[in-house]
Protein backbone atom coordinates (compact mmCIF):
# COMPACT_ATOMS: atom_id res chain seq x y z
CA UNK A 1 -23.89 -50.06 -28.58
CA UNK A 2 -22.48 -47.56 -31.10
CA UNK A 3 -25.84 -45.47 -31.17
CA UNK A 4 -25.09 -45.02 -27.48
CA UNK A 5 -21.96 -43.04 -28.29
CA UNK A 6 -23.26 -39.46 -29.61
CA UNK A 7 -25.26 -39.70 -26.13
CA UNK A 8 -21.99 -40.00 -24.13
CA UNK A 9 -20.46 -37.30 -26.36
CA UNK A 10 -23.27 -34.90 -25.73
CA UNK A 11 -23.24 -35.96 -21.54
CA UNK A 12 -19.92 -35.21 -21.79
CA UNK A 13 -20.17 -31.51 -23.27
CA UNK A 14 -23.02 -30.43 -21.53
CA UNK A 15 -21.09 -31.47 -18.27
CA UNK A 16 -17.70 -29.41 -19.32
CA UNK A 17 -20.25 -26.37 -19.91
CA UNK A 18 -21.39 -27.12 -16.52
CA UNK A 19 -18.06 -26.99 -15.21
CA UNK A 20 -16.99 -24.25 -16.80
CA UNK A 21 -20.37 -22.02 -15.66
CA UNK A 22 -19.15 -23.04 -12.26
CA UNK A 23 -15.33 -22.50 -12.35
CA UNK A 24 -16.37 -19.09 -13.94
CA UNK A 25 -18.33 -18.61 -10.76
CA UNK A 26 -15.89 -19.20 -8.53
CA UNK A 27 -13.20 -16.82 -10.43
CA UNK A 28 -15.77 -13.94 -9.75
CA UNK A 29 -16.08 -14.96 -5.98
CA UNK A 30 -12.34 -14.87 -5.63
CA UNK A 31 -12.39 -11.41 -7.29
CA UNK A 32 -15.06 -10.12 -5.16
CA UNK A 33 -13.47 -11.04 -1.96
CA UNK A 34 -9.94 -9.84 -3.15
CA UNK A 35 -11.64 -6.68 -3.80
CA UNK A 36 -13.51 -6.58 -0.77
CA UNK A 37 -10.21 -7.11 1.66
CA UNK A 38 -8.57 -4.66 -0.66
CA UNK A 39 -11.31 -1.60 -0.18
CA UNK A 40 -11.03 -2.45 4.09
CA UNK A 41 -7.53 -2.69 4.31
CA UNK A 42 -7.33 1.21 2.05
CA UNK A 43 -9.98 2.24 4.13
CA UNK A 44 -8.35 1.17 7.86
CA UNK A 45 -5.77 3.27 6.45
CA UNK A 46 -7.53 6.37 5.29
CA UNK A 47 -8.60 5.89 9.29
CA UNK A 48 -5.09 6.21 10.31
CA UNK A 49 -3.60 9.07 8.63
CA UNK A 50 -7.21 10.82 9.56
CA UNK A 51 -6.27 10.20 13.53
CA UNK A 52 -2.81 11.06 12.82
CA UNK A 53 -3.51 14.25 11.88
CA UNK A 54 -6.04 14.90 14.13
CA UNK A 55 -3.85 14.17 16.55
CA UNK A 56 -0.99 16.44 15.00
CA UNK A 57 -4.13 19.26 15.33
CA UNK A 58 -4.38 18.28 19.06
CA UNK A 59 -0.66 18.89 19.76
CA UNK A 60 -0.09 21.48 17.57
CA UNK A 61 0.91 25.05 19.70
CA UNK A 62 0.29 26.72 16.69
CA UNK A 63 -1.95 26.24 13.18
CA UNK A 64 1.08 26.89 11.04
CA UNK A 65 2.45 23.65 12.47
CA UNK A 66 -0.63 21.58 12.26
CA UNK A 67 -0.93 22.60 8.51
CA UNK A 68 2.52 21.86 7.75
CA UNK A 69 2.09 18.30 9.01
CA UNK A 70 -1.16 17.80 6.91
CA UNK A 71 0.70 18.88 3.80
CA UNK A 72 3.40 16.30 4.30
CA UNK A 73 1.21 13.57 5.62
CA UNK A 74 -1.00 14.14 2.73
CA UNK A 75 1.03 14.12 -0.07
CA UNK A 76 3.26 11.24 1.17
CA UNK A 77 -0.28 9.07 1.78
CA UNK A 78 -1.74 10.26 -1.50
CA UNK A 79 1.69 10.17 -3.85
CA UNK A 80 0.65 14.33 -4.90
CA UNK A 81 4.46 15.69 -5.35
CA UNK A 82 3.48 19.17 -4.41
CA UNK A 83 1.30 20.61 -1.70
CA UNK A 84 1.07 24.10 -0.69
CA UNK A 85 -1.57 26.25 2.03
CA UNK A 86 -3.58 29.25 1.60
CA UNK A 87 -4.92 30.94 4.78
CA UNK A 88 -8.05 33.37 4.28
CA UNK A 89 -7.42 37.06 4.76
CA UNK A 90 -9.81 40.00 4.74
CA UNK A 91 -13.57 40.85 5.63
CA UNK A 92 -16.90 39.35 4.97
CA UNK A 93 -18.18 39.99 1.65
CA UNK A 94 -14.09 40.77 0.78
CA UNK A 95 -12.35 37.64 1.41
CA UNK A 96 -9.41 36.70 -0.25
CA UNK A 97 -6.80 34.04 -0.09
CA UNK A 98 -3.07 34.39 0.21
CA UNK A 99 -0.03 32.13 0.54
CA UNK A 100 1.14 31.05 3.75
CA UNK A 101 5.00 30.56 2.54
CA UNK A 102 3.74 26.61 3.76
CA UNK A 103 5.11 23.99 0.76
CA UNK A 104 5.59 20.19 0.56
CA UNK A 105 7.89 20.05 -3.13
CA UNK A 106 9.12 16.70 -2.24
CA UNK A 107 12.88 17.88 -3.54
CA UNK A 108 11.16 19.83 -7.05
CA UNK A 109 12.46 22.79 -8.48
CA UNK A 110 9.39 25.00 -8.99
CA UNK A 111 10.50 28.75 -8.26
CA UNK A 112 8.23 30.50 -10.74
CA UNK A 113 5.23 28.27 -10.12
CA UNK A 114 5.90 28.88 -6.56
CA UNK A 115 6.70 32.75 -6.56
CA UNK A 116 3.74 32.73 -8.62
CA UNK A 117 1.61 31.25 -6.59
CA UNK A 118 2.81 33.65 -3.54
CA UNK A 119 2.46 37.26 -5.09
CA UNK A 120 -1.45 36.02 -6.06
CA UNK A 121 -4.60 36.39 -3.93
CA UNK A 122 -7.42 34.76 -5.24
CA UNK A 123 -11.06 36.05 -4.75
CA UNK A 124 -13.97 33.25 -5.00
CA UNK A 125 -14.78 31.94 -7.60
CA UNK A 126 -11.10 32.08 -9.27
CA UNK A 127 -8.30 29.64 -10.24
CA UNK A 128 -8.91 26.16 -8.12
CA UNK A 129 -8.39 27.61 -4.33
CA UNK A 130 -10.77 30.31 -5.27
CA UNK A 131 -13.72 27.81 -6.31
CA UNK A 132 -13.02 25.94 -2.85
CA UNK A 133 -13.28 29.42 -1.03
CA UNK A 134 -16.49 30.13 -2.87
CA UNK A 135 -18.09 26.72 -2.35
CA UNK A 136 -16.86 25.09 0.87
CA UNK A 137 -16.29 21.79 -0.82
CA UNK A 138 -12.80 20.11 -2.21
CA UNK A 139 -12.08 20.56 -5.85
CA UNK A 140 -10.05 18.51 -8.46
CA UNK A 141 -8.89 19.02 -11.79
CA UNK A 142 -8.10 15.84 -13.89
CA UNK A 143 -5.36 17.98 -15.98
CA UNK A 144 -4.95 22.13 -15.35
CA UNK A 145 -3.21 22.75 -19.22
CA UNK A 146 -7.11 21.81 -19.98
CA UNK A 147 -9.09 23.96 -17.44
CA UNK A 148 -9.98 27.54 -18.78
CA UNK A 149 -10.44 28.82 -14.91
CA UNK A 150 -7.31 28.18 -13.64
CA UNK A 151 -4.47 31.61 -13.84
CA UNK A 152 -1.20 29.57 -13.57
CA UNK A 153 -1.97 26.89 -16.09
CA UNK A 154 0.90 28.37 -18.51
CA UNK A 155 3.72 28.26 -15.43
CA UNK A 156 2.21 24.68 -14.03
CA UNK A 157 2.61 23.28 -17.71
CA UNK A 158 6.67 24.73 -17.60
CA UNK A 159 6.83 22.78 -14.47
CA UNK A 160 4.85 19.43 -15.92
CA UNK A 161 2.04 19.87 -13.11
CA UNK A 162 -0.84 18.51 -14.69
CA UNK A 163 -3.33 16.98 -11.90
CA UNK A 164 -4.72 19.22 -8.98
CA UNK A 165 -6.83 18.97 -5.74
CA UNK A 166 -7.55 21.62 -3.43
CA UNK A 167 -9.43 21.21 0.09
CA UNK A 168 -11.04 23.77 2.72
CA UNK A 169 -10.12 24.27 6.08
CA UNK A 170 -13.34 24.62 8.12
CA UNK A 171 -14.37 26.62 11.14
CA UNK A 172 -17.55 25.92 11.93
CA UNK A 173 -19.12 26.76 8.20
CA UNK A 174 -16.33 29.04 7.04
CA UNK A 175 -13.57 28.59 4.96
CA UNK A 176 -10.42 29.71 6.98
CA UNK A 177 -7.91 27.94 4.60
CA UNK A 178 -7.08 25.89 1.60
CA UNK A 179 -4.70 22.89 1.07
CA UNK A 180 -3.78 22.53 -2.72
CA UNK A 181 -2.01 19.62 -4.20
CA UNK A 182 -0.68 18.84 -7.39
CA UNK A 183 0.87 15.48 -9.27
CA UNK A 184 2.96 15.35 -12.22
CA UNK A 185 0.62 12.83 -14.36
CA UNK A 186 -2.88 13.39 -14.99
CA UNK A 187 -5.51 11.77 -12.17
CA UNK A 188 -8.94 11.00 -12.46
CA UNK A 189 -11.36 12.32 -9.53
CA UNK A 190 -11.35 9.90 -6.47
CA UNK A 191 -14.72 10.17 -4.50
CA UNK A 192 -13.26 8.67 -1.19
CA UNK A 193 -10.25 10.83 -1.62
CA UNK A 194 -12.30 14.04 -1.36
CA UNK A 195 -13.72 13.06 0.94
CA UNK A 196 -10.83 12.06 3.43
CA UNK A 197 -9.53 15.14 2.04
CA UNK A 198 -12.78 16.88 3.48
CA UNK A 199 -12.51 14.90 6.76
CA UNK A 200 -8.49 16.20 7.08
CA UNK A 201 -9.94 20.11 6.40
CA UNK A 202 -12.21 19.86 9.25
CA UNK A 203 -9.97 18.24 11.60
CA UNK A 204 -7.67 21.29 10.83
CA UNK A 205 -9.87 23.23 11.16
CA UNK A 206 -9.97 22.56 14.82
CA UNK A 207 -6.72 23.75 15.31
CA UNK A 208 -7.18 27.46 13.79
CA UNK A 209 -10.23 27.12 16.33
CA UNK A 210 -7.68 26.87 19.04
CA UNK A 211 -6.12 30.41 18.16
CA UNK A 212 -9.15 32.21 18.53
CA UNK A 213 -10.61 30.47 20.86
CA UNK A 214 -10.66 28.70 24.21
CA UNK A 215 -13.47 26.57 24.11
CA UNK A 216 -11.87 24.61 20.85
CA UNK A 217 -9.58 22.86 22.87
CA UNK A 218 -13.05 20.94 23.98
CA UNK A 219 -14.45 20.43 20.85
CA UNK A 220 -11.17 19.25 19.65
CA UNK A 221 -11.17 16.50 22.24
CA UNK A 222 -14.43 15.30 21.33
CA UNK A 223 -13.77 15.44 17.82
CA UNK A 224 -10.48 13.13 18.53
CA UNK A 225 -12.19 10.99 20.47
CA UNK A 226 -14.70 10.48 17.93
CA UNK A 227 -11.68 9.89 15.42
CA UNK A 228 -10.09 7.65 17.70
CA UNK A 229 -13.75 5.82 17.88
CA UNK A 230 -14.08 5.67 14.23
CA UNK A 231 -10.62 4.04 13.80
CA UNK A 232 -11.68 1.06 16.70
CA UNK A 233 -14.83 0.93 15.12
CA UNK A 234 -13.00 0.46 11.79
CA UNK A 235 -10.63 -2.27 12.63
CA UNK A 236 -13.23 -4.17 15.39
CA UNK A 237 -15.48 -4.35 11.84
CA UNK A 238 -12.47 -5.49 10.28
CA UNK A 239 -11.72 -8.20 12.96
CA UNK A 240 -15.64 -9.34 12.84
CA UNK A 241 -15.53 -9.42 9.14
CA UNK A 242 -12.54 -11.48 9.00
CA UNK A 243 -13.60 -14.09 11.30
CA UNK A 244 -16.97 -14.29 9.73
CA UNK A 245 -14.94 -14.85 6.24
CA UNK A 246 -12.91 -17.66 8.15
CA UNK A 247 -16.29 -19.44 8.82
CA UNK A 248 -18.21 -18.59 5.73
CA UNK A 249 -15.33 -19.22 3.45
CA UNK A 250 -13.47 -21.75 4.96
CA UNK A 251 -15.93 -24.02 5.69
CA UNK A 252 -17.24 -25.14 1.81
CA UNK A 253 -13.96 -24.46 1.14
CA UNK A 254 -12.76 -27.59 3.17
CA UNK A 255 -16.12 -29.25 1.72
CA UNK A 256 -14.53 -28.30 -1.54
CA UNK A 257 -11.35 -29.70 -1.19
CA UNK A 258 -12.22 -33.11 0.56
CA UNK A 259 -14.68 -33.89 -2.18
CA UNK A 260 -12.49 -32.59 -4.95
CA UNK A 261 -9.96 -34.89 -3.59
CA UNK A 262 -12.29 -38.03 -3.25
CA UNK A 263 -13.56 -37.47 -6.94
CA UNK A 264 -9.26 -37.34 -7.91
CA UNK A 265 -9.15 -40.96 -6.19
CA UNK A 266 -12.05 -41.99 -7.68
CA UNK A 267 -13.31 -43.16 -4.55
CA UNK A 268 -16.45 -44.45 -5.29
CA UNK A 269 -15.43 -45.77 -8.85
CA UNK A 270 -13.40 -44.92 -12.09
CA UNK A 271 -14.83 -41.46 -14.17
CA UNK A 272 -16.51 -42.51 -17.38
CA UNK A 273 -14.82 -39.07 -19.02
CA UNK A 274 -11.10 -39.00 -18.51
CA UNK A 275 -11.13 -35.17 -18.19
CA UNK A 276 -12.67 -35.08 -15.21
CA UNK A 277 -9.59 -36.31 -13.28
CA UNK A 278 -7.84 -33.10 -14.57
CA UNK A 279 -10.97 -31.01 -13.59
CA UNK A 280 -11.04 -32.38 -10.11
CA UNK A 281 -7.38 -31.70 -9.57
CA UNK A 282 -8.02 -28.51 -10.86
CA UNK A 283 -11.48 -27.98 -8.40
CA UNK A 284 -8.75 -29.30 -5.69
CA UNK A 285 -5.80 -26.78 -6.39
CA UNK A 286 -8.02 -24.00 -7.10
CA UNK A 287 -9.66 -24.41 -3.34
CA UNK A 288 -6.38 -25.14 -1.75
CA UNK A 289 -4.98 -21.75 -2.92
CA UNK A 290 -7.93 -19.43 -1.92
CA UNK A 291 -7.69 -21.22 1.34
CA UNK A 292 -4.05 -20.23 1.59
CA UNK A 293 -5.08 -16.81 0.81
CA UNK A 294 -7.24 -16.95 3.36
CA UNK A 295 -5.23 -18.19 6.22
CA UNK A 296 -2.18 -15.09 4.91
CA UNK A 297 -4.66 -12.52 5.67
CA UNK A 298 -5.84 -13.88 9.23
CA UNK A 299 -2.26 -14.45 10.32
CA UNK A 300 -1.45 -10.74 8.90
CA UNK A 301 -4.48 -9.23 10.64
CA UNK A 302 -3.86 -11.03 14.09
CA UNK A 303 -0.36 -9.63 13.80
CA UNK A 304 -0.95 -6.21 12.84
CA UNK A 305 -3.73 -6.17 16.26
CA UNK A 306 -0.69 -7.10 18.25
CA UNK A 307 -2.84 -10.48 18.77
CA UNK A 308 -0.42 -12.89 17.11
CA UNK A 309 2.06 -15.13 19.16
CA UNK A 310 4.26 -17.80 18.88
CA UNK A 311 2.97 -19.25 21.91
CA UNK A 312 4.60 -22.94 23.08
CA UNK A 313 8.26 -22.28 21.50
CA UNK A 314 10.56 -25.59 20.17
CA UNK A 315 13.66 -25.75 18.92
CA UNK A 316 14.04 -25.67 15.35
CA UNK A 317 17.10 -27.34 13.19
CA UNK A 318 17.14 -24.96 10.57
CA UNK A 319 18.98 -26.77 8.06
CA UNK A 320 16.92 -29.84 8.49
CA UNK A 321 13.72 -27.58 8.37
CA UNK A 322 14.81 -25.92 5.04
CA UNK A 323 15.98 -29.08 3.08
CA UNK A 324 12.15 -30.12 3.82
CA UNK A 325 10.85 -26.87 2.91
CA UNK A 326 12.96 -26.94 -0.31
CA UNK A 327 11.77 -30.29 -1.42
CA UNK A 328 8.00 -28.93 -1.46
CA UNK A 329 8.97 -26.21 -3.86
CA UNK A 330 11.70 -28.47 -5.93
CA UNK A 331 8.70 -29.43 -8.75
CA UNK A 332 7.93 -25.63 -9.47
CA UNK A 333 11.88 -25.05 -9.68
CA UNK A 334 11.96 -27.86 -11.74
CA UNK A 335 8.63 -26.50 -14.28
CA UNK A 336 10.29 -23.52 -14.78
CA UNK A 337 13.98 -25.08 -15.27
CA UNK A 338 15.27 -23.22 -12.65
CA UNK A 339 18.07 -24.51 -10.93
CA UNK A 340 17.32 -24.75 -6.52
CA UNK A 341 20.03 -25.38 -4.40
CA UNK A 342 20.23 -25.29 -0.50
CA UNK A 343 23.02 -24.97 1.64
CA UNK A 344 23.53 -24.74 5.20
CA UNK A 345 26.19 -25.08 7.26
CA UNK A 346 26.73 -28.21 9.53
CA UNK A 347 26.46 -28.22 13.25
CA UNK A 348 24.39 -25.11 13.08
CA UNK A 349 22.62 -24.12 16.93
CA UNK A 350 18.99 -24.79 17.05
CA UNK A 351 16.11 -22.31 16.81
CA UNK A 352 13.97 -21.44 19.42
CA UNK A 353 10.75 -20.41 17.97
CA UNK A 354 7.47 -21.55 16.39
CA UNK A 355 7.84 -23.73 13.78
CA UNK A 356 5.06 -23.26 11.52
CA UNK A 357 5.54 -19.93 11.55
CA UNK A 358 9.54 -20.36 10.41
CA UNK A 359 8.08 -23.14 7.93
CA UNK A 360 6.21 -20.34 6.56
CA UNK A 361 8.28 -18.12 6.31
CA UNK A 362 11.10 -20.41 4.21
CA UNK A 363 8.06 -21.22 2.06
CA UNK A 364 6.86 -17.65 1.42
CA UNK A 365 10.56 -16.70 0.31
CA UNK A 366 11.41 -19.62 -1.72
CA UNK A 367 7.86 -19.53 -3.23
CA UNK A 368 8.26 -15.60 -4.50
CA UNK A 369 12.32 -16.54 -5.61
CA UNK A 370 10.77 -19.20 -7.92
CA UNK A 371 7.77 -16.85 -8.94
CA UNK A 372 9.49 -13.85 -9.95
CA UNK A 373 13.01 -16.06 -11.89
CA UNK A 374 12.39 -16.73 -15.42
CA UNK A 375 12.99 -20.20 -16.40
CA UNK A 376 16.68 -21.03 -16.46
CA UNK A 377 17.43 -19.07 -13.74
CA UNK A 378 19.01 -20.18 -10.42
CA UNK A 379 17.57 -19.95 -6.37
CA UNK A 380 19.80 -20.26 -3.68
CA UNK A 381 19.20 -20.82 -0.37
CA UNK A 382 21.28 -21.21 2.78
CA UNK A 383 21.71 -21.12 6.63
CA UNK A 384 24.74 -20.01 8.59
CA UNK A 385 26.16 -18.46 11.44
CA UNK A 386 27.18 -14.65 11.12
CA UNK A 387 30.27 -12.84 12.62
CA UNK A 388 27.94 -11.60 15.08
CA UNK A 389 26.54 -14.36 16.70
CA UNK A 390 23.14 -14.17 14.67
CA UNK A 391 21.98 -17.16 12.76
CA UNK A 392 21.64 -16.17 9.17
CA UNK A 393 18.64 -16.91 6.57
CA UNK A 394 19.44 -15.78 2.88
CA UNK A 395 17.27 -16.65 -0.37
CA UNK A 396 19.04 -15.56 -3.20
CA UNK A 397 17.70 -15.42 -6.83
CA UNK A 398 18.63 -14.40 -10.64
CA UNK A 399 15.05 -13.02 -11.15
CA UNK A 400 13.58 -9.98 -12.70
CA UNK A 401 15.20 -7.95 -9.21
CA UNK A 402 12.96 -4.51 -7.70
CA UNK A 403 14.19 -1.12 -7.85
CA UNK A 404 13.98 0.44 -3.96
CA UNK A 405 10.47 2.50 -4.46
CA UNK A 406 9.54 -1.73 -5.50
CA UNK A 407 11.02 -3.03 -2.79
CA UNK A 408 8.84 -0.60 -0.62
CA UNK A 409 5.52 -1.77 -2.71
CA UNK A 410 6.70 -5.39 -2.02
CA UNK A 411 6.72 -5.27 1.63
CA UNK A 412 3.40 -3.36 1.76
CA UNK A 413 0.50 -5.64 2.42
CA UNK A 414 -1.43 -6.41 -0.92
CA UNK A 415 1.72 -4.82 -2.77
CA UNK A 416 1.69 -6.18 -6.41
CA UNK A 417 5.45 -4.89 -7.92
CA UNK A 418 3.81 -5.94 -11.12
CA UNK A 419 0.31 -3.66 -12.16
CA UNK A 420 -2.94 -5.32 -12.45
CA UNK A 421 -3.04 -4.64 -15.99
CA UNK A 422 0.28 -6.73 -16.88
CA UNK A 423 0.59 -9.02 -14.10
CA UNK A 424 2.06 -12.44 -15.07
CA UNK A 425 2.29 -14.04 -11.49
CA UNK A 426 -0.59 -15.23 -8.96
CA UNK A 427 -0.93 -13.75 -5.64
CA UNK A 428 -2.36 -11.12 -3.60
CA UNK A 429 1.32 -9.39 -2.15
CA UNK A 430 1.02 -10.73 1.19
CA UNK A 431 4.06 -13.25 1.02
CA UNK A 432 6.74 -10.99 1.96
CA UNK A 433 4.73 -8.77 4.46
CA UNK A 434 3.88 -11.97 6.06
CA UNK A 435 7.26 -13.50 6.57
CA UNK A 436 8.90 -9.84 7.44
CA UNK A 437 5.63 -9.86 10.74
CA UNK A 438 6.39 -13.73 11.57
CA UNK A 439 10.25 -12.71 11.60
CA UNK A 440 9.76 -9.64 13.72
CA UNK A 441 7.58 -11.72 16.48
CA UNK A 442 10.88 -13.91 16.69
CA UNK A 443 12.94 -10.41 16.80
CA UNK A 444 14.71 -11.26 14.00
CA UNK A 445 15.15 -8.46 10.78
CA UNK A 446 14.19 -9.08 7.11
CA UNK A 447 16.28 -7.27 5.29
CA UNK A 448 16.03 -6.75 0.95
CA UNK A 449 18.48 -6.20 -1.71
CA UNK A 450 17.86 -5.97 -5.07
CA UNK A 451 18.11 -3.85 -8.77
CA UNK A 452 16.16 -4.93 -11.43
CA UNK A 453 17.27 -7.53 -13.71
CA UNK A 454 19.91 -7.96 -11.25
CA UNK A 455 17.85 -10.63 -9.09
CA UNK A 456 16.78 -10.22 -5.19
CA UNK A 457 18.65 -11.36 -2.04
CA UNK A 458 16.55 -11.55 1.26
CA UNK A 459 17.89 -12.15 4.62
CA UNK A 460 16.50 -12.33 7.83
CA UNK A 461 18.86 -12.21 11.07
CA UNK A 462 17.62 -14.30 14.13
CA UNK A 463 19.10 -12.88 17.32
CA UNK A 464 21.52 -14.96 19.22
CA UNK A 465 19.15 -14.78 21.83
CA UNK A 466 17.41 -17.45 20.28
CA UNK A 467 19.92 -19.69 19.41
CA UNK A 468 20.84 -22.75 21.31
CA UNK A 469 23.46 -25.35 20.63
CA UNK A 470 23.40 -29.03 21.06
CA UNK A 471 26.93 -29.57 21.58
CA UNK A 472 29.46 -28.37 24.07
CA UNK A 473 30.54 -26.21 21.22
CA UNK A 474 31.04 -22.55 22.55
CA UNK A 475 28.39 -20.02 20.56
CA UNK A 476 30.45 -16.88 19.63
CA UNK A 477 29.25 -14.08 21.97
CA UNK A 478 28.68 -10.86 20.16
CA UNK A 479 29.77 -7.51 21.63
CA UNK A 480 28.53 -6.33 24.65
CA UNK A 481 26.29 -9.37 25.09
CA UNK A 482 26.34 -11.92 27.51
CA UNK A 483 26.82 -15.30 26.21
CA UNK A 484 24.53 -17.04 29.26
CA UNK A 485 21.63 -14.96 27.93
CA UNK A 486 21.22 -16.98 25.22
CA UNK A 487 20.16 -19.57 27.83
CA UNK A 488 17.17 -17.60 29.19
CA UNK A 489 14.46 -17.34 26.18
CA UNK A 490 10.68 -16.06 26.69
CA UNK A 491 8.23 -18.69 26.08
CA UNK A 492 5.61 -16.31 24.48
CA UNK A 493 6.42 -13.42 22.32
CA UNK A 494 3.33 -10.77 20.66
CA UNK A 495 4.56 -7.81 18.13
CA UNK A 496 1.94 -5.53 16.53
CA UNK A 497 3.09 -4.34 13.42
């Protein structure tokens, strides 16, 4: 019996290295498929701002105006503080470009740089717009205080401009303008940048067609359609490669999970290595969260196609709903120390909604309270009945709080407040996006307020239209509404976000 012992031992090392090989495995999957959601979701948006400002070109009575858009839309997409336009000037074999007087600053103080740049014409070849006039092609420069061709290095260093881009505006094969843009910390080159940014200059370019010439307007069209194609084409591939992720993923995913969960039971007989009951829970958990990841990003993508809706509505006790909702987060609260109360008033009216969708919601904001509140902190939650007649949802917490540019990164789809380099919390930002969509299809408003270290407060108003009460108890009527209204709710409700 005892020489039977080092043979157990080494069964049960070679079967942790087994398990580790595979939960390694399954860490890169994740990662890969994170990734891969992340690149389509930045690319569906490249998509948009390129129809948007093809569009702008469209409906633009004049070129200055269409440029003046894409300088705005273009820094405010790309985060570039400064943007300015140069239109082309002179003959062939002469040409020359000189300031429009067209500038995004986004609030800066950059006279000298500016006036600078104004009372200069650059010839091809010289200073960043010059090398996009000579070659036809977007430029960048990761930091101008280190590039030897570039004239107003000494005045952009005053002013703390360090990274630059620069794009052409095409007619046909010539260069009729250039879009320059420049950030305040240095930026490495971005292939798919450039080339949006190359996309945007042609789409321009249509509109300085339009001045000179009639039969623009045409080509314009087409071009928009074509835009307008790409961006269908973009999000019907995003729609097909969703639901083919639903099936490929979340079918061994459930195959996953069930046997994980049979092999925590020990089903079919006790494990001979204790360990394994922790690895199987962890197999189990593992699943159960990419699956949850999963079913976030269907829900937001059927919702931002205007597909999602609540369909056969209920009512909804609120305070019953969010006592049960609180008692499936209590043991995080209680592994972090934290302190979770809930509170809601009695005899509050019903809800008239979907329920899972409210369920989630109350789970996506208590789950991000407890997430983001160090241990020994409090979360509070409550239900009640505003001045207004709107039935009130607040999550309060004593976390690590969001400035407002934060709170802006937090509602954006895949938003992570904290970078990927120094992120201490799990998740792929699609908790609060989620709940702010399922709120809007019930026309209700998320609202957020917050200062770091201060903690965060979110509250979501549900109209009274979608209250009803179970007693004889008289709702109060807000102004100018009508308090029989609340008796006539729509069964179905769709929002596209």
């Amino acid at each position: 019996m005892p020489s039977s012992l080092p043979n157990l031992t080494e069964e049960a090392a070679r079967l942790h290295r087994r398990l580790e090989r595979e939960r390694r495995a399954r860490l890169e999957a994740e990662s890969l498929s994170e990734r891969g959601l992340r690149e389509l979701y930045e690319r569906k948006l490249q998509l948009e701002l390129l129809e948007k400002i093809a569009t702008a070109a469209n409906q633009a009575t004049t070129a200055e105006e269409a440029l003046r858009l894409a300088v705005v839309e273009v820094c405010g997409f790309t985060g570039w503080e400064v943007g300015h336009v140069y239109r082309v000037e002179g003959e062939s074999g002469a040409r020359y470009l000189r300031s429009t007087g067209i500038w995004h600053t986004a609030g800066a103080d950059i006279e000298l740089f500016r006036r600078a740049s104004e009372e200069a014409q650059f010839s091809g070849g010289i200073g960043l717009p010059g090398r996009t006039l000579a070659s036809g092609h977007a430029a960048w420069i990761r930091d101008v205080g280190e590039d030897s061709n570039f004239p107003r290095g000494k005045i952009a260093r005053q002013y703390e401009l360090r990274a630059a881009s620069a794009f052409p505006v095409l007619s046909g094969d010539e260069v009729v303008a250039v879009l320059e843009f420049f950030a305040h910390v240095t930026r490495e080159p971005e292939e798919s940048l450039l080339h949006l940014m190359s996309q945007i200059g042609l789409q321009l370019g249509r509109a300085i067609e339009r001045q000179n010439d009639g039969e623009s307007v045409r080509r314009r069209a087409d071009d928009l359609v074509r835009a307008r194609d790409q961006a269908r084409s973009a999000n019907r591939a995003k729609s097909e490669f969703l639901t083919n992720m639903s099936h490929e993923l979340r079918t061994p995913l459930n195959s996953i999970i069930g046997f994980a969960e049979l092999m925590m039971q020990e089903t079919f007989g006790p494990h001979s290595v204790e360990a394994y009951r922790d690895y199987s829970k962890y197999i189990h958990d593992s699943g159960r969260h990419l699956l949850a990841i999963i079913n976030d990003i269907l829900d937001l993508s059927k919702i931002e196609a205007g597909k999602a809706e609540l369909g056969q509505e209920e009512p909804i006790a609120l305070g019953s709903l969010l006592n049960r909702v609180g008692e499936t987060v209590r043991l995080q609260a209680e592994q972090k120390s934290l302190a979770l109360r809930i509170k809601a008033e009695p005899d509050l009216p019903d809800l008239f909604g979907s329920e899972r969708m409210v369920r989630q919601i109350l789970a996506n904001l208590l789950s991000n309270a407890i997430k983001f509140t160090p241990g020994g902190g409090s979360v509070v939650a409550g239900a009640e009945l505003a001045g207004d007649g709107a039935l009130l949802l607040t999550v309060t917490d004593s976390g690590i709080g969001m400035s407002v540019e934060e709170i802006a990164v937090a509602l954006t789809p895949f938003g992570q407040v904290d970078g990927a380099l120094n992120r201490h919390n799990e998740g792929t930002g699609l908790g609060l996006p989620l709940a702010r969509a399922m709120a809007a299809l019930h026309q209700a408003e998320l609202s957020v307020a917050s200062r770091p270290g201060a903690g965060t407060t979110i509250k979501i108003a549900f109209p009274p239209a979608r209250l009803r009460f179970r007693t004889e108890r008289t709702a109060p009527a807000p102004r100018g509404s009508v308090a029989a209204d609340r008796q006539t709710l729509p069964r179905k409700a769709a929002v596209g976000l």
